[in-house]
ModelCIF file with pLDDT and N, C-alpha, C, O atoms, coordinates in Angstrom:
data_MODEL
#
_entry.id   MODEL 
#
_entity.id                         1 
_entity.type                       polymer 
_entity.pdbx_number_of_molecules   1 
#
_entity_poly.entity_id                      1 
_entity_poly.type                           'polypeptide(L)' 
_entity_poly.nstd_linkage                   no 
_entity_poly.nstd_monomer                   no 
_entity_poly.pdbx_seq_one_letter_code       
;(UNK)(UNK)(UNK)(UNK)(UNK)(UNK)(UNK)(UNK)(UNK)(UNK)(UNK)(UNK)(UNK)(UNK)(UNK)(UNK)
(UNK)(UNK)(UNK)(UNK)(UNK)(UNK)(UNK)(UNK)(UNK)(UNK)(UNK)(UNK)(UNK)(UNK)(UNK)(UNK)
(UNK)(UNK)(UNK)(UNK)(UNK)(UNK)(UNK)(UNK)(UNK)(UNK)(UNK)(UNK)(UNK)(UNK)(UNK)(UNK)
;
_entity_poly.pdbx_seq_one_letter_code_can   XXXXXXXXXXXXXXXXXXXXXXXXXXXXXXXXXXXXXXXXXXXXXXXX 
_entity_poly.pdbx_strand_id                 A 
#
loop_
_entity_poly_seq.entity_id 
_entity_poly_seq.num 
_entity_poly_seq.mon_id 
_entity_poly_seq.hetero 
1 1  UNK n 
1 2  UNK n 
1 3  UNK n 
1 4  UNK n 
1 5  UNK n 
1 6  UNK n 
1 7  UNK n 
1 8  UNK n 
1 9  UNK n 
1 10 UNK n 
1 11 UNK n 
1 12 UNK n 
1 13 UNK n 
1 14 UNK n 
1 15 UNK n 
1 16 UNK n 
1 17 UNK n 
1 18 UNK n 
1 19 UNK n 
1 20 UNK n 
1 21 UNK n 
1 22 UNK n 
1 23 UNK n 
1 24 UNK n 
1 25 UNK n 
1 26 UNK n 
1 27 UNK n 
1 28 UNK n 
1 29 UNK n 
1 30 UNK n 
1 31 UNK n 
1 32 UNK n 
1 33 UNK n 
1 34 UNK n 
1 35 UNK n 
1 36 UNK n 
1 37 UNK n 
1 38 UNK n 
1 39 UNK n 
1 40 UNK n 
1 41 UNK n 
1 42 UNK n 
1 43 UNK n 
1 44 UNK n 
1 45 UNK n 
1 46 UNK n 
1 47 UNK n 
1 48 UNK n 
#
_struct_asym.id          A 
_struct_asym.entity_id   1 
#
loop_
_ma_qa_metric.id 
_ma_qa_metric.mode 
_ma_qa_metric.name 
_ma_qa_metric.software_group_id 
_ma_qa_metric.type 
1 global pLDDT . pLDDT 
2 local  pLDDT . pLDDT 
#
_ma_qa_metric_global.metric_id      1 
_ma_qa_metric_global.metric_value   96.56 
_ma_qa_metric_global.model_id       1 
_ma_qa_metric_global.ordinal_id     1 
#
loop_
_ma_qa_metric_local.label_asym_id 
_ma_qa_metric_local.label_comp_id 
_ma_qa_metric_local.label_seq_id 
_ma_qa_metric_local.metric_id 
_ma_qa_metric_local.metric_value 
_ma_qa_metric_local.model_id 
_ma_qa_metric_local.ordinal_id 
A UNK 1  2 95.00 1 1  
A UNK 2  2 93.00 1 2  
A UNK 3  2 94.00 1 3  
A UNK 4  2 92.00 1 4  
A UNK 5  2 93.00 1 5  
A UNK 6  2 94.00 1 6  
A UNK 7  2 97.00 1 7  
A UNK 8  2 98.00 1 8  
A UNK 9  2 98.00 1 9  
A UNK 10 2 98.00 1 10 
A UNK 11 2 98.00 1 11 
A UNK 12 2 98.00 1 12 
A UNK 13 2 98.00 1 13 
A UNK 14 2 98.00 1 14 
A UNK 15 2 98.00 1 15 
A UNK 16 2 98.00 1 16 
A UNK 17 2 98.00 1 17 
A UNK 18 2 98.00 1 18 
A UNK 19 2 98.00 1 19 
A UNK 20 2 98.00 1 20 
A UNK 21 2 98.00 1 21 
A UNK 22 2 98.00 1 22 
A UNK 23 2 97.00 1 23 
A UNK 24 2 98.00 1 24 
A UNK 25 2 98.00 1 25 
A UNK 26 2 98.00 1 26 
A UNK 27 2 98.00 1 27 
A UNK 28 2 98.00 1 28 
A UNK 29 2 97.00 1 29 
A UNK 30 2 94.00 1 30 
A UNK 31 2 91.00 1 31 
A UNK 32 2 92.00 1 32 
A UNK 33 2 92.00 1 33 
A UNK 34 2 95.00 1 34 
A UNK 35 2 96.00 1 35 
A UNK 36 2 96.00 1 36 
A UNK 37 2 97.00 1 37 
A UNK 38 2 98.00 1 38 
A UNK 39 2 97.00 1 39 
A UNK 40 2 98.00 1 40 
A UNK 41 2 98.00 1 41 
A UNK 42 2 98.00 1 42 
A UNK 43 2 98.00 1 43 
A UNK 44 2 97.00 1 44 
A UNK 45 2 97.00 1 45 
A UNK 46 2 97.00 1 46 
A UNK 47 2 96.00 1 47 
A UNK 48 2 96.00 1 48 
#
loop_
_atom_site.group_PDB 
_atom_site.id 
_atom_site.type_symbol 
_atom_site.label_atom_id 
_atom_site.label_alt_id 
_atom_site.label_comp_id 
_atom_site.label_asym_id 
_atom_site.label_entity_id 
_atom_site.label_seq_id 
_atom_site.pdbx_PDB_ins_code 
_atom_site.Cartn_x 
_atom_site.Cartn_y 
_atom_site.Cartn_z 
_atom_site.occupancy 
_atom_site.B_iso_or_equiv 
_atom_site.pdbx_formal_charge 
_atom_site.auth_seq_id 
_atom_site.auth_comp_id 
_atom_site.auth_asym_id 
_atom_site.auth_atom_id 
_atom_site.pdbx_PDB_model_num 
ATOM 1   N N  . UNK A 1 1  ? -14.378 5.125  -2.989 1.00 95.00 ? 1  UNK A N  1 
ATOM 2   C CA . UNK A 1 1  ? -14.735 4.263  -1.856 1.00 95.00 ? 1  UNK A CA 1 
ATOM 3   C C  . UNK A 1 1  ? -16.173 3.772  -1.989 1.00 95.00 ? 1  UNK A C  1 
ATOM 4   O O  . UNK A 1 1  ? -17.104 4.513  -2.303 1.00 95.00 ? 1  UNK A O  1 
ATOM 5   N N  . UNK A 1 2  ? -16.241 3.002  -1.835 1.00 93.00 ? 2  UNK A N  1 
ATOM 6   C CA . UNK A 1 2  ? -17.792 2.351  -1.845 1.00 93.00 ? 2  UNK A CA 1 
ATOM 7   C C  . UNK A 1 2  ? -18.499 3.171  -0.391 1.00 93.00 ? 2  UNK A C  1 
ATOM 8   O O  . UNK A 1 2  ? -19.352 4.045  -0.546 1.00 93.00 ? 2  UNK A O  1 
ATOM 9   N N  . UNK A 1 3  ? -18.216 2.926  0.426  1.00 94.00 ? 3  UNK A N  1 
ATOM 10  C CA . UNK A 1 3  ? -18.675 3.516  1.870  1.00 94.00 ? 3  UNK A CA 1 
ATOM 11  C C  . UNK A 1 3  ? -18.194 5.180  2.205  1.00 94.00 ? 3  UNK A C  1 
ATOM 12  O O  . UNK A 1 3  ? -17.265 5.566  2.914  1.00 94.00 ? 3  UNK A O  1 
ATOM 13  N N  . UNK A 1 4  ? -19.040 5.859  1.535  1.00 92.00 ? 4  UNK A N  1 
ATOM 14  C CA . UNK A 1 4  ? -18.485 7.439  2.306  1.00 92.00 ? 4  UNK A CA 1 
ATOM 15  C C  . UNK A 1 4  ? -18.622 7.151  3.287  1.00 92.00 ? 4  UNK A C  1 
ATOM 16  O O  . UNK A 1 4  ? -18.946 6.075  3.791  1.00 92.00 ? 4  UNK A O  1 
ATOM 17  N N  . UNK A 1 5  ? -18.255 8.641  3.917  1.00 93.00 ? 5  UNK A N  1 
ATOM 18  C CA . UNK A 1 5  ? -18.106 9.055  5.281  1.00 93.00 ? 5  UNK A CA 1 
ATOM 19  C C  . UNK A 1 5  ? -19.722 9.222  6.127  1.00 93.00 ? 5  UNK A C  1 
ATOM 20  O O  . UNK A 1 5  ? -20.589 9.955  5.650  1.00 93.00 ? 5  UNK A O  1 
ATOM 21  N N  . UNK A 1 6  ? -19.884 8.640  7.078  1.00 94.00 ? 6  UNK A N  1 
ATOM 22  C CA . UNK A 1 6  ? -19.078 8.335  8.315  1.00 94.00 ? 6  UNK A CA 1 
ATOM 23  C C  . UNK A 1 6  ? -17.899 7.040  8.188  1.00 94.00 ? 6  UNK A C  1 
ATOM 24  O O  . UNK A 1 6  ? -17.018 6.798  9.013  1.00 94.00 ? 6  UNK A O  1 
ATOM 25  N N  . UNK A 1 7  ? -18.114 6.464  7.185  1.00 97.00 ? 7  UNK A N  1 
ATOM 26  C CA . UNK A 1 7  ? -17.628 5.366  7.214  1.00 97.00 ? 7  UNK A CA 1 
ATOM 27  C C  . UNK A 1 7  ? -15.379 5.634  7.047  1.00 97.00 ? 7  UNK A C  1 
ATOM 28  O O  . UNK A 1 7  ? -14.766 6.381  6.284  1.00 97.00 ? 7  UNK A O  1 
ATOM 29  N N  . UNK A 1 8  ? -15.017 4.985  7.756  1.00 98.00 ? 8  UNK A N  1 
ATOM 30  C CA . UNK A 1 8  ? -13.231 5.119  7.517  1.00 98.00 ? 8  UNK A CA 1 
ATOM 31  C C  . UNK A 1 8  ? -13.173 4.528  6.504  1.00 98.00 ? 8  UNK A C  1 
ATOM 32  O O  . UNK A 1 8  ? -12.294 3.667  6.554  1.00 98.00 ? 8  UNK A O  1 
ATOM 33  N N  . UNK A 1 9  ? -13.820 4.577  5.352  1.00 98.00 ? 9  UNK A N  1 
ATOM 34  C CA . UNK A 1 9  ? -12.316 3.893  4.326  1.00 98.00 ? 9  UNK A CA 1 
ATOM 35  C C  . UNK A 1 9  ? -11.930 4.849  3.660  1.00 98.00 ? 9  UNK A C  1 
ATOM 36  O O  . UNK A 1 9  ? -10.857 4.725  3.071  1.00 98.00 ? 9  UNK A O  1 
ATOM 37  N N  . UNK A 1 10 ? -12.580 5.929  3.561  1.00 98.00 ? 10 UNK A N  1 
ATOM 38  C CA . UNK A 1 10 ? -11.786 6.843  2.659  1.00 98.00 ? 10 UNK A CA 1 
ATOM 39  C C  . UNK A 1 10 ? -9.986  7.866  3.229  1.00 98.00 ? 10 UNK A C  1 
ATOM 40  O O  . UNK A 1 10 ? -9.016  8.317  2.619  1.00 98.00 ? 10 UNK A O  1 
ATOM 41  N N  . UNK A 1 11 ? -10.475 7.779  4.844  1.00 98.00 ? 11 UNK A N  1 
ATOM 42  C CA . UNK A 1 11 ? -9.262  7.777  5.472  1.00 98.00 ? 11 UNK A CA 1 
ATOM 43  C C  . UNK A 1 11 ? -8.254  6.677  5.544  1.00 98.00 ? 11 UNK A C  1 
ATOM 44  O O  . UNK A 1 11 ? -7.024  6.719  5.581  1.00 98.00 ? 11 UNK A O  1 
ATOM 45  N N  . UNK A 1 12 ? -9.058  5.730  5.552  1.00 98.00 ? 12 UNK A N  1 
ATOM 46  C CA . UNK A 1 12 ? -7.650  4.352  5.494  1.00 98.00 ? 12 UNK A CA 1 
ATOM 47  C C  . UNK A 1 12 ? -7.523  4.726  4.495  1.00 98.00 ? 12 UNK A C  1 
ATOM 48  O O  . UNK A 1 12 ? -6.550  5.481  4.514  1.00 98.00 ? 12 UNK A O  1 
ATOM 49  N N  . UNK A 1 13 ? -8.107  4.642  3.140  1.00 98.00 ? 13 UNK A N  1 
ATOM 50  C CA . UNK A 1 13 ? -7.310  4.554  2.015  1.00 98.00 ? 13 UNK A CA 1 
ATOM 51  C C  . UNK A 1 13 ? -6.451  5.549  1.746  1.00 98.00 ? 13 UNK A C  1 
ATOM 52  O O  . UNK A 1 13 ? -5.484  5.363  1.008  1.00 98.00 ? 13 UNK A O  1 
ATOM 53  N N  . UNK A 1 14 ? -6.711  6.729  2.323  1.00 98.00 ? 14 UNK A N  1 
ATOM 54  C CA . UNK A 1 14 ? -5.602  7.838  2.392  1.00 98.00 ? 14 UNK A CA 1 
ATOM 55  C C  . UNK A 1 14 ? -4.624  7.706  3.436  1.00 98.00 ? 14 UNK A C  1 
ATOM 56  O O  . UNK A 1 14 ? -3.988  8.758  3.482  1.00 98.00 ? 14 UNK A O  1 
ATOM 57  N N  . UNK A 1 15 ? -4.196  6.833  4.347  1.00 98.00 ? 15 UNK A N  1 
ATOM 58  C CA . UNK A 1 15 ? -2.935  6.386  4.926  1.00 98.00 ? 15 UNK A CA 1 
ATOM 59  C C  . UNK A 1 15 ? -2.049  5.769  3.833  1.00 98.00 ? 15 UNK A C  1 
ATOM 60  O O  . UNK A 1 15 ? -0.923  6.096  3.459  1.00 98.00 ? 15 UNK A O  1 
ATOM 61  N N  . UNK A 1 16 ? -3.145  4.454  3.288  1.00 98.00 ? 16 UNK A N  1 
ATOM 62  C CA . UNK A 1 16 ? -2.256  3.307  2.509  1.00 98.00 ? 16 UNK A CA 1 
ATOM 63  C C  . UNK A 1 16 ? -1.601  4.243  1.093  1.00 98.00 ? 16 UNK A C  1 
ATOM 64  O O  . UNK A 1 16 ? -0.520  4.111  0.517  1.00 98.00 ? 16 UNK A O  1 
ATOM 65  N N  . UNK A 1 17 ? -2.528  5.026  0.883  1.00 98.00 ? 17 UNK A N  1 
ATOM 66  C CA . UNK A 1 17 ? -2.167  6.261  -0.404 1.00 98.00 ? 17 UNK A CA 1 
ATOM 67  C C  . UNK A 1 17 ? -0.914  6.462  0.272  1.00 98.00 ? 17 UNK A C  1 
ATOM 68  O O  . UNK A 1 17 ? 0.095   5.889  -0.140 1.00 98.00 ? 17 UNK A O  1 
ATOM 69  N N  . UNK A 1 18 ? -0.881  7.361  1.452  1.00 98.00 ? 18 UNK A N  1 
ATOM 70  C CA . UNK A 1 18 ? 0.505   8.198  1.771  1.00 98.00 ? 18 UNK A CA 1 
ATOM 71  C C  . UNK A 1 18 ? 1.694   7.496  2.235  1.00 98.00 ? 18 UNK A C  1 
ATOM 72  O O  . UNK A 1 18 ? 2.786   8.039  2.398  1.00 98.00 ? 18 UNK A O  1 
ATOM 73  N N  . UNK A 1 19 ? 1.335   5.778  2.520  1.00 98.00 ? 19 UNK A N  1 
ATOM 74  C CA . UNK A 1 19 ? 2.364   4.912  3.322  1.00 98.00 ? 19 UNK A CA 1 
ATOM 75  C C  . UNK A 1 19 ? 2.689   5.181  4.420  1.00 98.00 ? 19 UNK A C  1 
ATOM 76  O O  . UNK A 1 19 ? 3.741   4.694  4.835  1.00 98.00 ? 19 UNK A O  1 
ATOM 77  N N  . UNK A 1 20 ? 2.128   5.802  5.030  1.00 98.00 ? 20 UNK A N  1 
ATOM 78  C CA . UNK A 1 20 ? 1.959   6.112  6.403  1.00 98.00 ? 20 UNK A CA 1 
ATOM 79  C C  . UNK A 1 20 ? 0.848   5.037  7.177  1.00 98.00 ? 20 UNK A C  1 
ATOM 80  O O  . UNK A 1 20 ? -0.172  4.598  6.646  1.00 98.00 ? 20 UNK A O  1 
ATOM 81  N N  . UNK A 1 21 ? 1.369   4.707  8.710  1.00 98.00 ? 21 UNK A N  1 
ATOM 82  C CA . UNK A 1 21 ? 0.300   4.224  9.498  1.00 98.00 ? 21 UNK A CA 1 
ATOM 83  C C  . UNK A 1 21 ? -0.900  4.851  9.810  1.00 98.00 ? 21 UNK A C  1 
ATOM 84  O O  . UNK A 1 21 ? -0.581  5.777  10.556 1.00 98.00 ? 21 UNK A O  1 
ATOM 85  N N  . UNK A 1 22 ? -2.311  4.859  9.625  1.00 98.00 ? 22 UNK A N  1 
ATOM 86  C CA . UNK A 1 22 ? -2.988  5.502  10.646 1.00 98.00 ? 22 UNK A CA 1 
ATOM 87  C C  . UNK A 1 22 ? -2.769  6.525  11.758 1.00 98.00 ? 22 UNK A C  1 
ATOM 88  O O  . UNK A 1 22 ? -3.105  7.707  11.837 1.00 98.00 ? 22 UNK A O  1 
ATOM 89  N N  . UNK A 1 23 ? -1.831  5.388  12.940 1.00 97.00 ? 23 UNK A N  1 
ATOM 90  C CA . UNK A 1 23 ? -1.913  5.770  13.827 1.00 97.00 ? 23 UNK A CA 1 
ATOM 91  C C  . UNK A 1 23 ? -0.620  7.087  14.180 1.00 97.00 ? 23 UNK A C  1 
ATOM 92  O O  . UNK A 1 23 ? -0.438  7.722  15.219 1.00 97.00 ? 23 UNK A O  1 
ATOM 93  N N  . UNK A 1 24 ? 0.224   7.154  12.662 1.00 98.00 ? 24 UNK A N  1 
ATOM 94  C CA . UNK A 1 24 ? 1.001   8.395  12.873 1.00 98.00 ? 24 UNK A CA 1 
ATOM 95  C C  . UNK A 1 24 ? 0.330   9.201  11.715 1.00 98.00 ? 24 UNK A C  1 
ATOM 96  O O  . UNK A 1 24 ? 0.996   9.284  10.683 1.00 98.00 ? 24 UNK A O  1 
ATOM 97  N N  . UNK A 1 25 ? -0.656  9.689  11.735 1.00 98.00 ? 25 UNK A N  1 
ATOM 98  C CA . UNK A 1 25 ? -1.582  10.704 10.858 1.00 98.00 ? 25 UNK A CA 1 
ATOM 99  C C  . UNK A 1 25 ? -2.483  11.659 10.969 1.00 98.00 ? 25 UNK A C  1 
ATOM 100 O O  . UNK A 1 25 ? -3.664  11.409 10.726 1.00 98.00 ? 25 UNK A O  1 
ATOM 101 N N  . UNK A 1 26 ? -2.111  12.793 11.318 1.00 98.00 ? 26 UNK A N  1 
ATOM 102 C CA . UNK A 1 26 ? -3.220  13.724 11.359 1.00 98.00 ? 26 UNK A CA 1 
ATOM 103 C C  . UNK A 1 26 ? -4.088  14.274 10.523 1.00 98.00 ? 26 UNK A C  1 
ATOM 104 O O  . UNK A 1 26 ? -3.879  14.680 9.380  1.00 98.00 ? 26 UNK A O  1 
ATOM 105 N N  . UNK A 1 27 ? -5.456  14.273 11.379 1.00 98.00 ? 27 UNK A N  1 
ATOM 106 C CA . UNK A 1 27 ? -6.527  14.203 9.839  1.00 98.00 ? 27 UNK A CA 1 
ATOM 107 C C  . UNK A 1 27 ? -6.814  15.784 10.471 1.00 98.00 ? 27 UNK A C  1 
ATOM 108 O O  . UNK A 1 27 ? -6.602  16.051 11.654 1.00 98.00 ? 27 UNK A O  1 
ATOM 109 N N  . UNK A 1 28 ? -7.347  16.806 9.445  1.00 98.00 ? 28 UNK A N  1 
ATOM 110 C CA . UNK A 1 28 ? -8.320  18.014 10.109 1.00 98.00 ? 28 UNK A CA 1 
ATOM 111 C C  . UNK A 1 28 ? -9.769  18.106 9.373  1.00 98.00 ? 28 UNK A C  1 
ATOM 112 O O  . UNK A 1 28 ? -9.817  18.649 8.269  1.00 98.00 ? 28 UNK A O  1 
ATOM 113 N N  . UNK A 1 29 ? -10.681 17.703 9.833  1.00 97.00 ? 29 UNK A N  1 
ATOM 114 C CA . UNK A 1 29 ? -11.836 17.896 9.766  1.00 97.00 ? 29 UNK A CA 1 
ATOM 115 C C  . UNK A 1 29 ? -12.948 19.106 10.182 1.00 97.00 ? 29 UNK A C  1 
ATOM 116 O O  . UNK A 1 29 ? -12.599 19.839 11.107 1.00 97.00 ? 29 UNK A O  1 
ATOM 117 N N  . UNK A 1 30 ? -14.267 19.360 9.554  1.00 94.00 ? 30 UNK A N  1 
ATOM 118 C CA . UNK A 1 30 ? -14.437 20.292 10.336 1.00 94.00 ? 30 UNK A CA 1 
ATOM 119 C C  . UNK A 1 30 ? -16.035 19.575 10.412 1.00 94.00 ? 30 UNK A C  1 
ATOM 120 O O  . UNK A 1 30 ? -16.830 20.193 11.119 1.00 94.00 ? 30 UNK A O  1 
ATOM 121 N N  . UNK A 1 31 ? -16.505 18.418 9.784  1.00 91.00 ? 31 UNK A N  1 
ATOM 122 C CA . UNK A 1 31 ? -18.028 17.708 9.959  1.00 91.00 ? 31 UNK A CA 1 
ATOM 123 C C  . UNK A 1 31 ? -17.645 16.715 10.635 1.00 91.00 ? 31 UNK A C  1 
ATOM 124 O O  . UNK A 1 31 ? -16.672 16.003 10.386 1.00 91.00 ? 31 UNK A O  1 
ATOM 125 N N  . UNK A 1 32 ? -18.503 16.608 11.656 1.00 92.00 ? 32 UNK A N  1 
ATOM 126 C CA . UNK A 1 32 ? -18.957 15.390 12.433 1.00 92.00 ? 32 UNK A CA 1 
ATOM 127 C C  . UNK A 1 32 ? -18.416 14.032 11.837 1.00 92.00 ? 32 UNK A C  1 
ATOM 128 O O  . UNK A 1 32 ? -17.604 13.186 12.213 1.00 92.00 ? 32 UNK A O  1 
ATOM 129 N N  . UNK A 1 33 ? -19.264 14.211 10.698 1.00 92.00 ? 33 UNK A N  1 
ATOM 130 C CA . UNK A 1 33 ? -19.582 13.222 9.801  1.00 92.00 ? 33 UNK A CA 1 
ATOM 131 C C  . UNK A 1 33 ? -18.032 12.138 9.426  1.00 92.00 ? 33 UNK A C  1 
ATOM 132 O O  . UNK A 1 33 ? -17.908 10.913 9.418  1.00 92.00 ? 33 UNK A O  1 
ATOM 133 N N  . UNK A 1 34 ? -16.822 13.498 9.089  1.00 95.00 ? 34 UNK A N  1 
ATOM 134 C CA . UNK A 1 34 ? -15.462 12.929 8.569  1.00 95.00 ? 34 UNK A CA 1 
ATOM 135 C C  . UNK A 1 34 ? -14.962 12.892 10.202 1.00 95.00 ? 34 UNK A C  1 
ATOM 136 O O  . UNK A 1 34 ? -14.211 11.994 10.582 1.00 95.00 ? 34 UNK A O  1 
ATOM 137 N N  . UNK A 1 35 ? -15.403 13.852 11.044 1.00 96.00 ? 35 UNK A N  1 
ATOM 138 C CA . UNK A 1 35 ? -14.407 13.352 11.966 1.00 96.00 ? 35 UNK A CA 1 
ATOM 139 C C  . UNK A 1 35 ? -14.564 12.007 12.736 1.00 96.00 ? 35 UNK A C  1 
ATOM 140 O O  . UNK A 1 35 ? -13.589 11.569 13.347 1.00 96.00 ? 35 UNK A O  1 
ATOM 141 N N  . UNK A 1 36 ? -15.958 11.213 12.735 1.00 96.00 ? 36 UNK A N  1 
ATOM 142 C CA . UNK A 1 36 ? -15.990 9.971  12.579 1.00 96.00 ? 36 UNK A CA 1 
ATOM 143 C C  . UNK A 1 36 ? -15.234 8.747  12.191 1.00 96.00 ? 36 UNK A C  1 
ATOM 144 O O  . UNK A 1 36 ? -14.758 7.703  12.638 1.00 96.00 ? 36 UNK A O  1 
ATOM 145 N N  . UNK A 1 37 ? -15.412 9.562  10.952 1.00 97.00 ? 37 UNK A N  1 
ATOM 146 C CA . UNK A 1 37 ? -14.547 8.765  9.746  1.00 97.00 ? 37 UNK A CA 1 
ATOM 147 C C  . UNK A 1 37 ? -13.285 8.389  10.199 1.00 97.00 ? 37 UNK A C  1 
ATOM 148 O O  . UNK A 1 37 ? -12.839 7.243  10.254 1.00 97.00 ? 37 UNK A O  1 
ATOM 149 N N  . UNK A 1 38 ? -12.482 9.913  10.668 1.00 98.00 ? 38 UNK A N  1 
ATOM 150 C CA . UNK A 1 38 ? -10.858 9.853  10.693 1.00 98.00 ? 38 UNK A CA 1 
ATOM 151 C C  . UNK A 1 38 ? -10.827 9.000  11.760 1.00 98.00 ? 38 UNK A C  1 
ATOM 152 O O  . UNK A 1 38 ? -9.916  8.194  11.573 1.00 98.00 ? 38 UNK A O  1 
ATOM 153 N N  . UNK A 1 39 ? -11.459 8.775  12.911 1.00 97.00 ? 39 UNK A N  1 
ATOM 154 C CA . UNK A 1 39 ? -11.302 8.840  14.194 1.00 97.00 ? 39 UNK A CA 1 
ATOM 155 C C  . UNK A 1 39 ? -11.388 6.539  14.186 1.00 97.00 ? 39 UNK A C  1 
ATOM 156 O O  . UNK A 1 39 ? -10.560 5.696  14.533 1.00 97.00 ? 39 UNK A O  1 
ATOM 157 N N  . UNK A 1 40 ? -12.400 6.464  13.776 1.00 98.00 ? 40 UNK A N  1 
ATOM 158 C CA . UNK A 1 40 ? -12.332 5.165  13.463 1.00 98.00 ? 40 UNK A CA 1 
ATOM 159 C C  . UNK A 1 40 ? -11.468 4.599  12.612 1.00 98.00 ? 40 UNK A C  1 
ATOM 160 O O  . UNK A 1 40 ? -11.126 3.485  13.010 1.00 98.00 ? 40 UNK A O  1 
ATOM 161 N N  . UNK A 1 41 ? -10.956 4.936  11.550 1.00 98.00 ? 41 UNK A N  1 
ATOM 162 C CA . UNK A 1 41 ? -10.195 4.923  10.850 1.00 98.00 ? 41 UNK A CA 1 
ATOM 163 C C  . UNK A 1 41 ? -8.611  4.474  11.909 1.00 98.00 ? 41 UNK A C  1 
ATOM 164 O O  . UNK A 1 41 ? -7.683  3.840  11.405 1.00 98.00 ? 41 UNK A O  1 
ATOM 165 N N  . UNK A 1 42 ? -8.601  4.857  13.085 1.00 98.00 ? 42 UNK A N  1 
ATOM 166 C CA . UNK A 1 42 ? -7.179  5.137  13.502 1.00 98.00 ? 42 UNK A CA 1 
ATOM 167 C C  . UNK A 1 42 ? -6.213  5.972  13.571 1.00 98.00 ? 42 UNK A C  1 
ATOM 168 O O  . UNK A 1 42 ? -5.075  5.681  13.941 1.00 98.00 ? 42 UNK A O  1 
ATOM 169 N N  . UNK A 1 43 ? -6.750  7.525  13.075 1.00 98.00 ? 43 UNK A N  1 
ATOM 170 C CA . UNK A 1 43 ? -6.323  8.395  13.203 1.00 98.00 ? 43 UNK A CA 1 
ATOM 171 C C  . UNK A 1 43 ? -5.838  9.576  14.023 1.00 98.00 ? 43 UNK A C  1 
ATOM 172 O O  . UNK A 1 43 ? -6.261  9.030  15.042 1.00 98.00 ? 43 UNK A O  1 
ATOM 173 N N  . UNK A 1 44 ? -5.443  10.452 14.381 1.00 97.00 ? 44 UNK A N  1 
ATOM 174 C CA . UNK A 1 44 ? -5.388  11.688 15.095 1.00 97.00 ? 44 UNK A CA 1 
ATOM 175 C C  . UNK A 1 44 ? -6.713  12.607 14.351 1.00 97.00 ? 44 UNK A C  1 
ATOM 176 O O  . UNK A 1 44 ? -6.577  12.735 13.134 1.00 97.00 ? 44 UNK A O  1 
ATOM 177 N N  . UNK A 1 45 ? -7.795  13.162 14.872 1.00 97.00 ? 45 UNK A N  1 
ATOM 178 C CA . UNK A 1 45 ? -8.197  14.038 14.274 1.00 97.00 ? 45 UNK A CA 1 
ATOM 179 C C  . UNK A 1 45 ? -8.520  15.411 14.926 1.00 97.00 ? 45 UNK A C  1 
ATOM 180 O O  . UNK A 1 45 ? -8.916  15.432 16.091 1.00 97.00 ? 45 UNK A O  1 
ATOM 181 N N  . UNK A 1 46 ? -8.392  16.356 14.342 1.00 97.00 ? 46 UNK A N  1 
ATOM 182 C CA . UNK A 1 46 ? -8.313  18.187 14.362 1.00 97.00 ? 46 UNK A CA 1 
ATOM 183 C C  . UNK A 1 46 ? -9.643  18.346 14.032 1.00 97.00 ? 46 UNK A C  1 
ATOM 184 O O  . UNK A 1 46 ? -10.160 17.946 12.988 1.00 97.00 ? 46 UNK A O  1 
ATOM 185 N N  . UNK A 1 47 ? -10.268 19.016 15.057 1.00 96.00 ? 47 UNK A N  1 
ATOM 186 C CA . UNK A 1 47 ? -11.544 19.412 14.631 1.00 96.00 ? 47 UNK A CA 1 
ATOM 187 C C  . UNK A 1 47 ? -11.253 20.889 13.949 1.00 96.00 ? 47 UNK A C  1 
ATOM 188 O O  . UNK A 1 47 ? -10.433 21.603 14.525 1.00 96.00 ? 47 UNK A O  1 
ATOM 189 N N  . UNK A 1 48 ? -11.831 21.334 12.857 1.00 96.00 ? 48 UNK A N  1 
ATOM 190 C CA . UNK A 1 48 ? -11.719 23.067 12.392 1.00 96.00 ? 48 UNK A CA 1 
ATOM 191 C C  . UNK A 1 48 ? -12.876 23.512 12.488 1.00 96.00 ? 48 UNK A C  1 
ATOM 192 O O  . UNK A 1 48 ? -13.107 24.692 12.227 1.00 96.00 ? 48 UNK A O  1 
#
């Protein structure tokens, strides 16, 4: 990804990876930083 995290593309690109929507995807995170990420991205995210 050109843009780490905070930035979502490394989570979008792991939807379009799995062919899944975003918005049916649970991410688990345990930094701020990714749960950003997931959260903009369009995701469900799990804080750990």
């Amino acid at each position: 990804v050109a843009r780490p995290k905070p930035a979502p593309d490394g989570y979008r690109a792991g939807c379009a990876r799995l062919g899944v929507p975003p918005s049916r995807v649970v991410v688990f995170e345990d930094a701020p930083a990714g749960i950003e990420a997931a959260r903009t991205a369009g995701a469900a995210a799990v804080a750990v």
